[in-house]
Protein backbone atom coordinates (compact mmCIF):
# COMPACT_ATOMS: atom_id res chain seq x y z
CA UNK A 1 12.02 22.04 -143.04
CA UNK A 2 10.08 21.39 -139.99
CA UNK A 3 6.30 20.50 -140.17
CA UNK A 4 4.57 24.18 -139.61
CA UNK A 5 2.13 22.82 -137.11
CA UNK A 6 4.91 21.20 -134.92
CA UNK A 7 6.14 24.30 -134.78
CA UNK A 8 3.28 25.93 -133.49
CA UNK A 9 2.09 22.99 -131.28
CA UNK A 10 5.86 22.49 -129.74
CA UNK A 11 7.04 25.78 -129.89
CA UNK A 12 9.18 25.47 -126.25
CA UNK A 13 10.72 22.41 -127.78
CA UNK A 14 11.65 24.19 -131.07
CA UNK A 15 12.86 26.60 -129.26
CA UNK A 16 15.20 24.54 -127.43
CA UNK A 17 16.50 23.21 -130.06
CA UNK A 18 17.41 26.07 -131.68
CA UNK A 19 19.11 27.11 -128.60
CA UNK A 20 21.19 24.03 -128.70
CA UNK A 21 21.81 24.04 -132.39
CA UNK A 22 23.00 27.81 -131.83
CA UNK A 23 20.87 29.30 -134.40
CA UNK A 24 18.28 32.14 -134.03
CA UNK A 25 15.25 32.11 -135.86
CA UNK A 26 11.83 34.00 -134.94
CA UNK A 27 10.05 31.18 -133.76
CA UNK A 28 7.77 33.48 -132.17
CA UNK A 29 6.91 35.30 -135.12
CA UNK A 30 5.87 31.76 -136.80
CA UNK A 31 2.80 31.94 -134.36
CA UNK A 32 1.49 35.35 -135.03
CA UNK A 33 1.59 35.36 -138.20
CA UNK A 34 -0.11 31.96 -138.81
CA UNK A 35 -2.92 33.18 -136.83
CA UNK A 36 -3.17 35.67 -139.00
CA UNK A 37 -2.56 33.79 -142.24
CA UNK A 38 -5.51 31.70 -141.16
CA UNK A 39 -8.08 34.54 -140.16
CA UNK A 40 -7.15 35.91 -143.86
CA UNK A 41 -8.21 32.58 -145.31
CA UNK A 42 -11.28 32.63 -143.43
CA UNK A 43 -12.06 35.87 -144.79
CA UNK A 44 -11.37 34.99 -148.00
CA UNK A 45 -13.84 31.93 -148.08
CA UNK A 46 -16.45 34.05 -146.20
CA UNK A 47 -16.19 36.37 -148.82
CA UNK A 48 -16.41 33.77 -151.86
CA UNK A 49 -19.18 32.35 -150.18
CA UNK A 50 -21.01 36.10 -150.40
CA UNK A 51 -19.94 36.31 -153.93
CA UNK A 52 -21.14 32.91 -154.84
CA UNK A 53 -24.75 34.14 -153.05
CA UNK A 54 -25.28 37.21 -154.94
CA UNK A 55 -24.17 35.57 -158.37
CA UNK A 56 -27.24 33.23 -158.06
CA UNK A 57 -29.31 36.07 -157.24
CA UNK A 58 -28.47 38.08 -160.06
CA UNK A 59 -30.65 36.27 -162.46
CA UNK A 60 -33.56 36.42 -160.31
CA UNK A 61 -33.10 40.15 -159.94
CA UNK A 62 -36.62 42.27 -160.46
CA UNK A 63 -34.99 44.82 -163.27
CA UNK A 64 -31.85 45.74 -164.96
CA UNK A 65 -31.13 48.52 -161.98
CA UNK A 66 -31.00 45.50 -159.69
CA UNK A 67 -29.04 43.25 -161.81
CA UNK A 68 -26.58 45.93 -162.20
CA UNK A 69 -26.25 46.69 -158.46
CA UNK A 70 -25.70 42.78 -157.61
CA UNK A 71 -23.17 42.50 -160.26
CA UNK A 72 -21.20 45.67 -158.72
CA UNK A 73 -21.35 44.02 -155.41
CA UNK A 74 -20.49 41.02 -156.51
CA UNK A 75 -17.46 42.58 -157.86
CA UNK A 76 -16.54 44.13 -154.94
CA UNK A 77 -16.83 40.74 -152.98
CA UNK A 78 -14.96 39.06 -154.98
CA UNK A 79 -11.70 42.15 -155.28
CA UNK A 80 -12.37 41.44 -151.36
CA UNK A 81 -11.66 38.16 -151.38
CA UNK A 82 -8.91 38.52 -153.74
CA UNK A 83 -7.46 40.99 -151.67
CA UNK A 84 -7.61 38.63 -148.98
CA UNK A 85 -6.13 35.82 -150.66
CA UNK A 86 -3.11 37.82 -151.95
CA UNK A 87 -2.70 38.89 -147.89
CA UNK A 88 -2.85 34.84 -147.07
CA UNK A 89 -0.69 33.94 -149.90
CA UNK A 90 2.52 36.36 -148.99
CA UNK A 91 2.05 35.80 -144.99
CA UNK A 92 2.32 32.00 -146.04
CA UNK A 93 5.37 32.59 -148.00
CA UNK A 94 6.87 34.73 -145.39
CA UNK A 95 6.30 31.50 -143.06
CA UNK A 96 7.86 29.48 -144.85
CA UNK A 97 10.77 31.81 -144.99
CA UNK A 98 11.22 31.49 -141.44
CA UNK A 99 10.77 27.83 -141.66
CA UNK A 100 13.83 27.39 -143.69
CA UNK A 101 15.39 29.03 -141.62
CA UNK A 102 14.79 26.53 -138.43
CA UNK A 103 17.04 23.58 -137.80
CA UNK A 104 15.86 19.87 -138.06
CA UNK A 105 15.41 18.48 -134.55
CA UNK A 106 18.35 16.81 -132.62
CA UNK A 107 18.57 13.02 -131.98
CA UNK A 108 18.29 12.73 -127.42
CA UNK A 109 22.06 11.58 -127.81
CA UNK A 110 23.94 13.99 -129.65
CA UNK A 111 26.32 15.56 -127.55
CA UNK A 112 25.31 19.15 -126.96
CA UNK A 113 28.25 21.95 -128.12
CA UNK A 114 30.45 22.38 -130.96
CA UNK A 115 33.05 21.25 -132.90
CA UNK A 116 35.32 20.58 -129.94
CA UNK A 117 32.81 18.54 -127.98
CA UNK A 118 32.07 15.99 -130.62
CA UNK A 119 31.77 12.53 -129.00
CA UNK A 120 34.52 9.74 -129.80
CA UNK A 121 32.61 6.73 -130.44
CA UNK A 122 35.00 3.62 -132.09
CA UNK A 123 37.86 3.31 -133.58
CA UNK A 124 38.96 1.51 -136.87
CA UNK A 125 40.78 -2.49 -136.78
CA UNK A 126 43.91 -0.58 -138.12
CA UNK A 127 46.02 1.19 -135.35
CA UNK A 128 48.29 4.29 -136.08
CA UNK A 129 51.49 3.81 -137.48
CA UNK A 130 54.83 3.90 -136.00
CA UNK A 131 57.66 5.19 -137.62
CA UNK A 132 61.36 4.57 -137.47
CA UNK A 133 61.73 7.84 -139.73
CA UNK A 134 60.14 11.35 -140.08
CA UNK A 135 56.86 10.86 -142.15
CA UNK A 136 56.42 13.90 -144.54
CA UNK A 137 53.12 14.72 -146.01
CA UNK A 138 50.98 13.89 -148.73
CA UNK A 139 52.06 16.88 -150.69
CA UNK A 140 56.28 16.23 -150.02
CA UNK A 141 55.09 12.58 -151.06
CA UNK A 142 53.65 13.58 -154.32
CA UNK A 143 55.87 15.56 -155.51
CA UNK A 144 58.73 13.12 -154.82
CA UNK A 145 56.54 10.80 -157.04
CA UNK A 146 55.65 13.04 -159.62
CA UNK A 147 51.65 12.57 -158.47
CA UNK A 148 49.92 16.13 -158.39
CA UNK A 149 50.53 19.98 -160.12
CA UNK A 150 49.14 22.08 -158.22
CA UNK A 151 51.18 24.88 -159.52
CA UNK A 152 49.66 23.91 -163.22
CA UNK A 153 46.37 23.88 -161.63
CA UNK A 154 46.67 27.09 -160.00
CA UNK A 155 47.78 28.65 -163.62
CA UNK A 156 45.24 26.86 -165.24
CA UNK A 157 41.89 27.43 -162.79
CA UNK A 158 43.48 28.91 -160.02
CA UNK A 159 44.51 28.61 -156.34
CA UNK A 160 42.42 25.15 -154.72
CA UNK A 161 42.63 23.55 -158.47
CA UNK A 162 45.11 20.66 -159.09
CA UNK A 163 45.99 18.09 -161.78
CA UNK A 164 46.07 14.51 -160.55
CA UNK A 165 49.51 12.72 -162.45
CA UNK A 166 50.87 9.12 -162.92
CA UNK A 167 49.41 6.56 -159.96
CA UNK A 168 47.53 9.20 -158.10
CA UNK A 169 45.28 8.76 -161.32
CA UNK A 170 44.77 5.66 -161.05
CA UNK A 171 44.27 5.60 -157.18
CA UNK A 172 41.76 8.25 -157.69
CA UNK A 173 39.92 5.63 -160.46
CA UNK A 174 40.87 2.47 -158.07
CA UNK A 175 38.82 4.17 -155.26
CA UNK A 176 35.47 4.55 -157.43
CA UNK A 177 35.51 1.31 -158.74
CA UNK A 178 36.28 -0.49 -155.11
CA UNK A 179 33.38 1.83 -153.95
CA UNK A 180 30.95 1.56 -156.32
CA UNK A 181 31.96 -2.39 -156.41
CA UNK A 182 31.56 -2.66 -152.40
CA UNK A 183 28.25 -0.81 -152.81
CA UNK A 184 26.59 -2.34 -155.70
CA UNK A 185 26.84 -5.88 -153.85
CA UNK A 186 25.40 -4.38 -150.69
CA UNK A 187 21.77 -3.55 -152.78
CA UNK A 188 22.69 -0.14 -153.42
CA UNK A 189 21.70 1.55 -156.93
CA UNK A 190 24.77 2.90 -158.96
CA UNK A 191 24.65 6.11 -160.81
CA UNK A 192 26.07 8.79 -162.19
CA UNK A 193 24.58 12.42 -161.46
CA UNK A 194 24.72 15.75 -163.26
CA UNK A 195 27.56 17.97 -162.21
CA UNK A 196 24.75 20.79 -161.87
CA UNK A 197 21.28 21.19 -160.36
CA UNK A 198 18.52 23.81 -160.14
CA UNK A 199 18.66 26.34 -157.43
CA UNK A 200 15.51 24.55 -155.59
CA UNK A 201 16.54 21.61 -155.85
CA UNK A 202 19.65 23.02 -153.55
CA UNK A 203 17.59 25.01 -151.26
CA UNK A 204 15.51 21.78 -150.87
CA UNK A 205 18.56 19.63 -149.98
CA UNK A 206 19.16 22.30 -147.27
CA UNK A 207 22.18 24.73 -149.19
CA UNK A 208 22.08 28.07 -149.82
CA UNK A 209 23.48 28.70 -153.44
CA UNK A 210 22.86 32.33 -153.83
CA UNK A 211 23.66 33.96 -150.26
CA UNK A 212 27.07 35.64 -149.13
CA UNK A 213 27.91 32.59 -147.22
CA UNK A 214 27.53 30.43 -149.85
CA UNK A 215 29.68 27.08 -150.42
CA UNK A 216 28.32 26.89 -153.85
CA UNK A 217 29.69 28.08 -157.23
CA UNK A 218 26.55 29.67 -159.21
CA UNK A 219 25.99 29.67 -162.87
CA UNK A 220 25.41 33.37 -163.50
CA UNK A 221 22.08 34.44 -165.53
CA UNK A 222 20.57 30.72 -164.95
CA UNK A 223 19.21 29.30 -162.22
CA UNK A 224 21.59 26.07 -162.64
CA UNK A 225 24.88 25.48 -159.78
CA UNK A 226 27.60 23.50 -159.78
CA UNK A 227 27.10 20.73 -157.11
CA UNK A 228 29.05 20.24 -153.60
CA UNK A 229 27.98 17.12 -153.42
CA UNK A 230 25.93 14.18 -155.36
CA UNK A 231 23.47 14.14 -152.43
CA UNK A 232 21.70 17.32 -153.97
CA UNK A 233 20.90 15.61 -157.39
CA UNK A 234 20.21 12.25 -155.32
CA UNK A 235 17.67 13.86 -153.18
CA UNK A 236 16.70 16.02 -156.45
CA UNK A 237 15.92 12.70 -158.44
CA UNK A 238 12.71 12.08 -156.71
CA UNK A 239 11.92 15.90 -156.23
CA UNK A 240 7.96 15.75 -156.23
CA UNK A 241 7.49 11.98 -156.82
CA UNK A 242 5.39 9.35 -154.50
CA UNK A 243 7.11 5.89 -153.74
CA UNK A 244 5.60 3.04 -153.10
CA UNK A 245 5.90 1.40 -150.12
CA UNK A 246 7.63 -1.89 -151.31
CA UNK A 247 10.51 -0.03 -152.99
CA UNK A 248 11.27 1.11 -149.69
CA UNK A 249 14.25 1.53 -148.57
CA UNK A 250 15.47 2.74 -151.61
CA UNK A 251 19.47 2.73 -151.86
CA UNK A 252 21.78 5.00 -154.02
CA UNK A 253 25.27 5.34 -154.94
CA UNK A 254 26.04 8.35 -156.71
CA UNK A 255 29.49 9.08 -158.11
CA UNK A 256 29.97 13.08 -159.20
CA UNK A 257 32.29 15.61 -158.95
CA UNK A 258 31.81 18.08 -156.09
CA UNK A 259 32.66 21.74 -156.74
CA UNK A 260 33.11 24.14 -153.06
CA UNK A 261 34.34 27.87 -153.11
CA UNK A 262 35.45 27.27 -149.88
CA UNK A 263 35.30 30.52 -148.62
CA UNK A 264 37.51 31.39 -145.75
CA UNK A 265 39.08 28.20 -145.71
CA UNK A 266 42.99 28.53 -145.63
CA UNK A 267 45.55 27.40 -143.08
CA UNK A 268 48.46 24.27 -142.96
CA UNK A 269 45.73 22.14 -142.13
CA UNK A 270 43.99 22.86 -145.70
CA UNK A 271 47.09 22.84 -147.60
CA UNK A 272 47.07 20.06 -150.56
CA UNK A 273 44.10 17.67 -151.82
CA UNK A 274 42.31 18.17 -147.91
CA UNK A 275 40.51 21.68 -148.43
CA UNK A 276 40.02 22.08 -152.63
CA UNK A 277 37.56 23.55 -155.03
CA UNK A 278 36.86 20.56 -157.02
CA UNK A 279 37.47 16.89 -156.33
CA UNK A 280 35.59 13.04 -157.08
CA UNK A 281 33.27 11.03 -154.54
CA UNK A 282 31.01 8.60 -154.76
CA UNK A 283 27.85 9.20 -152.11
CA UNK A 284 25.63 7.11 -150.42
CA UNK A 285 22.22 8.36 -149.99
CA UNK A 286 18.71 6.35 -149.26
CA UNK A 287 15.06 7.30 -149.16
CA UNK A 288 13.31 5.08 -146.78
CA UNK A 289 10.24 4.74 -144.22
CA UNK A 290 10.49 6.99 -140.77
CA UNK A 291 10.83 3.26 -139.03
CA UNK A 292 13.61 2.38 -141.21
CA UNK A 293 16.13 5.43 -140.67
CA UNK A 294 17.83 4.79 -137.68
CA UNK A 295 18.85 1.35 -138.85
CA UNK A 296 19.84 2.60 -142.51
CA UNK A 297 21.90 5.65 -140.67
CA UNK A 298 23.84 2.80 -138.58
CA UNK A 299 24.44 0.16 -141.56
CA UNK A 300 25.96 3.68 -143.51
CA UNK A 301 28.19 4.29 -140.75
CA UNK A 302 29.25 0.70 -140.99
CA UNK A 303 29.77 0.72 -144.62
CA UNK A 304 32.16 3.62 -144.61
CA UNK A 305 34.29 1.89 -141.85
CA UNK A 306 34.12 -1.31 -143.66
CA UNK A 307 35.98 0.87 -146.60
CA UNK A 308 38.60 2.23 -145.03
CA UNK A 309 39.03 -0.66 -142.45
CA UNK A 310 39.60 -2.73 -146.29
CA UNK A 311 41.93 0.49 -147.15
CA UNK A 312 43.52 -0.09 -144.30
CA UNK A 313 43.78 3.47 -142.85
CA UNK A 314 43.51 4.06 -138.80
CA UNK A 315 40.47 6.32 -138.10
CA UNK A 316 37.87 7.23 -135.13
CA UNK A 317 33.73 7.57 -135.68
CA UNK A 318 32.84 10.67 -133.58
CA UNK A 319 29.16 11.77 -132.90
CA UNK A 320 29.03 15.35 -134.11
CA UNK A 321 28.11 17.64 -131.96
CA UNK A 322 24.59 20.07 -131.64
CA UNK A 323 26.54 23.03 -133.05
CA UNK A 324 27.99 21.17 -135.88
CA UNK A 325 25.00 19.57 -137.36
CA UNK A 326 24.01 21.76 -140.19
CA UNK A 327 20.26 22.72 -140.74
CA UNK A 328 19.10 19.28 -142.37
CA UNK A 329 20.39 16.42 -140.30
CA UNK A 330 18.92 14.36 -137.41
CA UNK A 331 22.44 13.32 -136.38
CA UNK A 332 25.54 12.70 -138.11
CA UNK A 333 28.61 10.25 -137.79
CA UNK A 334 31.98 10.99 -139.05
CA UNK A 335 34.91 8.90 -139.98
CA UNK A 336 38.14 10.88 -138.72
CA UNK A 337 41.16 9.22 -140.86
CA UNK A 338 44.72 9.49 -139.07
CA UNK A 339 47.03 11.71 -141.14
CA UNK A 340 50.60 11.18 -140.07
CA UNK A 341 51.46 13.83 -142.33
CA UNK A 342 49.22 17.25 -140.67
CA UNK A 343 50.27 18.87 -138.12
CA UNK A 344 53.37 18.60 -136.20
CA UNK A 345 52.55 14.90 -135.14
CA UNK A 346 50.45 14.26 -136.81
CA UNK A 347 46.05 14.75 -136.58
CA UNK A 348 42.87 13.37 -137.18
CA UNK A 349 41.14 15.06 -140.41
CA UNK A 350 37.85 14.32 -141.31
CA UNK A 351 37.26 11.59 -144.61
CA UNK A 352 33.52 10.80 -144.32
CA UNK A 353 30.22 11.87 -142.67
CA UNK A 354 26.75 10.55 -142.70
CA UNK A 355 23.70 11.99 -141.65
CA UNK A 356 19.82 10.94 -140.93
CA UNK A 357 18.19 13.71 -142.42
CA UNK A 358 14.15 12.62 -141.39
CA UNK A 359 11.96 14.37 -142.95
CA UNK A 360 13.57 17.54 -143.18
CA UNK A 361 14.84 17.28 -146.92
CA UNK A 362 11.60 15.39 -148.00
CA UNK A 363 8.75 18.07 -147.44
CA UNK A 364 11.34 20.77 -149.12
CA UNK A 365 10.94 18.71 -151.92
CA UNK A 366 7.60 16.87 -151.29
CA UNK A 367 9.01 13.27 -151.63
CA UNK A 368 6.17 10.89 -150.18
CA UNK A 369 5.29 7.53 -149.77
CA UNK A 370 1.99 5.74 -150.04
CA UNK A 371 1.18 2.15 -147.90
CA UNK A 372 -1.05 0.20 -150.16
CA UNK A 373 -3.86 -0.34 -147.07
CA UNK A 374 -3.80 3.49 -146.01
CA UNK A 375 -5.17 6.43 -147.05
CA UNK A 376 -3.26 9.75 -148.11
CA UNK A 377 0.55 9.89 -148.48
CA UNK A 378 3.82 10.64 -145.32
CA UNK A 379 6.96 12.11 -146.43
CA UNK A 380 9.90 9.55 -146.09
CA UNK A 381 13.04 10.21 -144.76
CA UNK A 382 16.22 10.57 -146.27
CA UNK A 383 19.80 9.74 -145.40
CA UNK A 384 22.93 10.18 -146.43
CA UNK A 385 26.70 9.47 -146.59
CA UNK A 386 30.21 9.52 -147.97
CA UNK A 387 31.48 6.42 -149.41
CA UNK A 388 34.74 7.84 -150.61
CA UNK A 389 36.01 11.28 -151.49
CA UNK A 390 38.57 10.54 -153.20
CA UNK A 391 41.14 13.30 -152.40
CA UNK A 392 41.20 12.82 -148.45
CA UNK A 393 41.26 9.21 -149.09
CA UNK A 394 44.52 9.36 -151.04
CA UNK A 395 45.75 11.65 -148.07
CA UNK A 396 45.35 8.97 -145.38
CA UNK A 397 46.60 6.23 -147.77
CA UNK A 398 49.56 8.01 -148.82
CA UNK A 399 50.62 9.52 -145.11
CA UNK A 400 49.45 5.97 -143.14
CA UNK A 401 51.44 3.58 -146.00
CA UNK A 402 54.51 5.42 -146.73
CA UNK A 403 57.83 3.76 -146.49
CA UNK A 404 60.84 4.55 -144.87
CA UNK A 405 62.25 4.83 -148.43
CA UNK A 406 60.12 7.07 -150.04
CA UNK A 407 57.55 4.69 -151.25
CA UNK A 408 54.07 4.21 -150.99
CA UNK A 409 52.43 0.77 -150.22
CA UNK A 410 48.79 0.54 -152.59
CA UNK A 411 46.22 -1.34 -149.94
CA UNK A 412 45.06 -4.73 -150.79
CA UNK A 413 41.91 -3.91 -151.64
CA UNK A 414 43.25 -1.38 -154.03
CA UNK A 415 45.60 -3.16 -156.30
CA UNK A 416 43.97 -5.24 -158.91
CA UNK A 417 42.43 -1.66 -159.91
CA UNK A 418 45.77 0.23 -159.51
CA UNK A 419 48.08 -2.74 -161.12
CA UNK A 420 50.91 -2.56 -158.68
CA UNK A 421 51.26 -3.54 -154.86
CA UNK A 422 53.90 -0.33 -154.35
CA UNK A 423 53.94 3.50 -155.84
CA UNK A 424 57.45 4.34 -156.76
């Protein structure tokens, strides 16, 4: 969330920025209330302060009558000041209510709008492909090849669930090792995260688990969820914990499972592995000093178009727009893979995004850093970003590397973990 006193001391800007962002929020109310919250504390320690003066007096009193009737208003001072703690303490957590409910600020160049005025940025070293045949999708493909079930999944799980077959299991495993392998060289940390998290630990990343717009599948009668992503347990890892300065930047790669309801997703464009309820990806994600994010955001951007440059799949980096941000990030970068196969021509579908979350993320779940020379603590920032999620990668590998014959050409990069240079 947004520092509280930012809020108040920038409130035109916040405003702004909400306006941009296209979310409402009472701003306004922030102000009001905080006054408020504040003249409550002050009561509160002006009355403490009275209590604390008649308890000293009490054993100076002249008889028992007098004792009695300091004690009495002692007690009444101090229900007082109880009373108005109790009024601080719920108009602070009403704040912070609000709070969550206002948008990180927007980097100066992120294009203003939504998801149709996203700003094309680069494009990958591998152009589009041309065709001397009809290209059919990744769905026609794999069931030529014997590669998915979704009809087994769908009995099994239901509708969005799928069973990976044959060589789309071991594309799914070459694509997590080459990942994790390309990261691990580049400094980053492997691991392996829980497949669940708490509920704060969510609402800290920045997701709702438990509202009617939720993305999130909830364990019922715990306070546990099934992950969308392994940047909420990456984030999660240092919930509460100070860093020193010297481990900073700290670099992660996380490999989970990611579990979406996807709710009111459905069309052609979703059809397959692109839009599912369950599916593998390895994540980037960094904590690192307020100096360092912008450069960490950019060499994460890189990264991801250094993997599917070596998977050899034509893309485009857009800047996403205002409108398409989400509540956390700073600005965000996504990788748009070409997928021969979607549409009627053919269309770019998103296969990666990074975002430079500042400090957003980090005061939801107080992670700080000290400097050895400097007194008190700042809250880093965090980033993060898709390596590889592994369904839509096997989309724009299949689609972009499909043969007039039928078969499917493995990338370079891909075959000593896959054993063979051609599927089928």
């Amino acid at each position: 969330m947004l520092d509280r006193k930012f809020i108040i001391q920038n409130l035109e800007l916040v405003r702004e920025n909400c306006t941009r962002r296209g979310v409402s929020a009472e701003i306004d109310k922030i102000v009001s209330m905080d006054a408020e919250r504040l003249e409550t504390l002050r009561q509160a320690e002006d009355l403490n302060r009275q209590a604390n003066e008649v308890s000293k007096q009490i054993p100076k009193a002249a008889d028992k009558e007098a004792r009695q009737a300091l004690i009495e208003q002692g007690r009444l001072l101090r229900e007082q000041k109880d009373a108005a703690q109790k009024k601080h303490d719920e108009l602070d957590t009403e704040i912070a209510v609000i709070q969550c409910d206002i948008p990180n600020m927007t980097h100066p160049d992120v294009p203003t709008g939504g998801e149709d005025d996203a700003k094309e940025l680069s494009f990958g070293k591998t152009p589009k492909p041309h065709f001397d045949f009809k290209p059919i999708d990744h769905v026609d493909l794999g069931e030529k090849h014997d590669l998915f079930d979704f009809e087994a999944g769908a009995r099994v799980t239901g509708a969005g669930f799928y069973f990976l077959k044959n060589e789309a299991v071991r594309l799914d495993l070459a694509l997590q090792q080459f990942a994790i392998s390309l990261l691990s060289d580049r400094g980053f940390t492997p691991v392996t995260t829980p497949d669940m998290a708490l509920t704060h630990i969510l609402q800290g990343i920045g997701f709702n688990p438990r509202g009617p717009e939720t993305q999130i599948y909830s364990i019922e009668n715990t306070e546990l969820n099934l992950v969308g992503t392994a940047e909420i347990t990456l984030g999660g890892m240092l919930a509460g914990q100070t860093i020193d300065l010297d481990k900073l930047p700290l670099k992660l790669c996380g490999l989970s499972h990611c579990f979406r309801t996807e709710a009111g997703a459905a069309g052609r464009a979703s059809k397959g592995l692109y839009r599912v309820h369950q599916f593998t990806k390895v994540e980037m994600f960094a904590f690192t000093t307020p100096q360092q994010s912008d450069a960490t955001h950019a060499m994460m951007r890189d990264l991801e178009c250094e993997i599917f440059d070596a998977l050899e799949v034509p893309y485009r980096v857009i800047d996403t727009a205002s409108g398409d941000l989400g509540g956390p990030a700073y600005r965000k970068f996504d990788l748009e893979a070409w997928m021969p196969g979607r549409g009627d021509g053919g269309e770019w579908g998103e296969v990666t995004s990074t975002s430079n979350c500042t400090d957003y993320q980090a005061r939801r779940l107080n992670v700080r850093y000290k400097q050895p020379d400097k007194k008190g603590t700042e809250f880093v920032h965090t980033l993060n970003g898709t390596a590889v999620a592994t369904g839509r990668a096997m989309i724009a590998i299949m689609e972009n590397h499909q043969c007039s014959d039928g078969t499917i050409n493995v990338p370079k990069a891909l075959q000593p973990w896959v054993g063979k240079a051609k599927i089928g």
